[in-house]
C-alpha atoms as a PDB file:
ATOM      1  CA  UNK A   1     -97.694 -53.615 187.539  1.00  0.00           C
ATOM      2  CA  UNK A   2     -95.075 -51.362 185.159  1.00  0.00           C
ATOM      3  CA  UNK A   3     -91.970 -51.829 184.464  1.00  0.00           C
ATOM      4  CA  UNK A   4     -89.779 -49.756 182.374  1.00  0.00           C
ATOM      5  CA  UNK A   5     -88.525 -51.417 179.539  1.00  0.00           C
ATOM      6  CA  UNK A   6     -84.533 -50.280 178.764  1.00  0.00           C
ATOM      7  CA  UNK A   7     -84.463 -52.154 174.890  1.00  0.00           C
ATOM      8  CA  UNK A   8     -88.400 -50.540 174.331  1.00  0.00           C
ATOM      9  CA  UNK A   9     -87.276 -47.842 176.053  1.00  0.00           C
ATOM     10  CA  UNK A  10     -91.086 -47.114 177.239  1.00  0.00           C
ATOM     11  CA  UNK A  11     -93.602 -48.206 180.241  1.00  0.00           C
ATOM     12  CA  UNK A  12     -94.821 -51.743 179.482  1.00  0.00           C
ATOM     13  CA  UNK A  13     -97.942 -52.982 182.000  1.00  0.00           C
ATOM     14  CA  UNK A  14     -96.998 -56.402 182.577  1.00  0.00           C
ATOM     15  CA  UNK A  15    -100.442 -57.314 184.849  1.00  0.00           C
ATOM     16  CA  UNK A  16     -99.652 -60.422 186.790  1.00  0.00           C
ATOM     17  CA  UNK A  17     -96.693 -62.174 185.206  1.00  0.00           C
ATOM     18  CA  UNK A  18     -93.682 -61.088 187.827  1.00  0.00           C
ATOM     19  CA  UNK A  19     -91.876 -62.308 190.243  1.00  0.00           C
ATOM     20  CA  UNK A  20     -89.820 -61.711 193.838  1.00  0.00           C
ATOM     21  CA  UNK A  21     -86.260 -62.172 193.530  1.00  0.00           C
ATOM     22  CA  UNK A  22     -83.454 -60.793 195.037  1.00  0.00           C
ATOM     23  CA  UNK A  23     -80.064 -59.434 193.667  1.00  0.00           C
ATOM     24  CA  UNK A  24     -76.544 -60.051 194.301  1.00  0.00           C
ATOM     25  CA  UNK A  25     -76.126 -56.932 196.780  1.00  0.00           C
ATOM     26  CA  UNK A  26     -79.208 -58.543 198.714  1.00  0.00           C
ATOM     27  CA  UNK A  27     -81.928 -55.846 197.873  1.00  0.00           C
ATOM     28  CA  UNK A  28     -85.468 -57.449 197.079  1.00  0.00           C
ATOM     29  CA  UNK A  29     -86.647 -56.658 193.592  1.00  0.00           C
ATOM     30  CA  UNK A  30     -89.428 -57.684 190.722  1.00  0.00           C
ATOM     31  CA  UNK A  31     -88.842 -59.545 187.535  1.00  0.00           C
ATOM     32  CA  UNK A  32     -90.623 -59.836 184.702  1.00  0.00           C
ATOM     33  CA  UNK A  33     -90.388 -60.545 180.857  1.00  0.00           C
ATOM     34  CA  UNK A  34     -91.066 -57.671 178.250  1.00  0.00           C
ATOM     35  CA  UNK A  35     -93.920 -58.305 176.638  1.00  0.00           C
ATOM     36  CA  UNK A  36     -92.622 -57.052 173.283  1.00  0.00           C
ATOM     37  CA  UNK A  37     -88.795 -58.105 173.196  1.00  0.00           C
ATOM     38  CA  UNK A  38     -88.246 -60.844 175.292  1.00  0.00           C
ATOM     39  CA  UNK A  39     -86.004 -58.568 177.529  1.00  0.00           C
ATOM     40  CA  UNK A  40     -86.004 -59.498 181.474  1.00  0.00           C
ATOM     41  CA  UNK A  41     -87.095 -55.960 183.325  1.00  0.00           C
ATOM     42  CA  UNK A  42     -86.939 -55.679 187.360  1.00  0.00           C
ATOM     43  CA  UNK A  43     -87.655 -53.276 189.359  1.00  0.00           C
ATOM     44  CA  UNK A  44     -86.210 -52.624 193.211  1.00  0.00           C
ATOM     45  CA  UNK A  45     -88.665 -52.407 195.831  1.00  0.00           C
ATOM     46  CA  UNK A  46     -89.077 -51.772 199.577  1.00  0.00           C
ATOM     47  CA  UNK A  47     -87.607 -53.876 202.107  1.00  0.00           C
END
């Protein structure tokens, strides 16, 4: 799976390591860690 990394400021392929969660406004979404800097990335997906 990619995420966009905001710090990087590039695509990072994160494979695997992500996870559901869902944010404050209630819209379900995908975490993961950059694998670079540390820096949590998510990324809003379909209902």
């Amino acid at each position: 799976m990619v995420f966009y990394c905001v710090k990087c400021r590039a695509k990072k392929d994160v494979g695997e390591n992500y996870e559901r969660v869902t944010l404050k406004n209630g819209r379900p979404a995908l975490k993961a860690v950059c694998p670079d800097c540390g820096t949590a990335m998510y990324k809003i997906v379909a209902a």
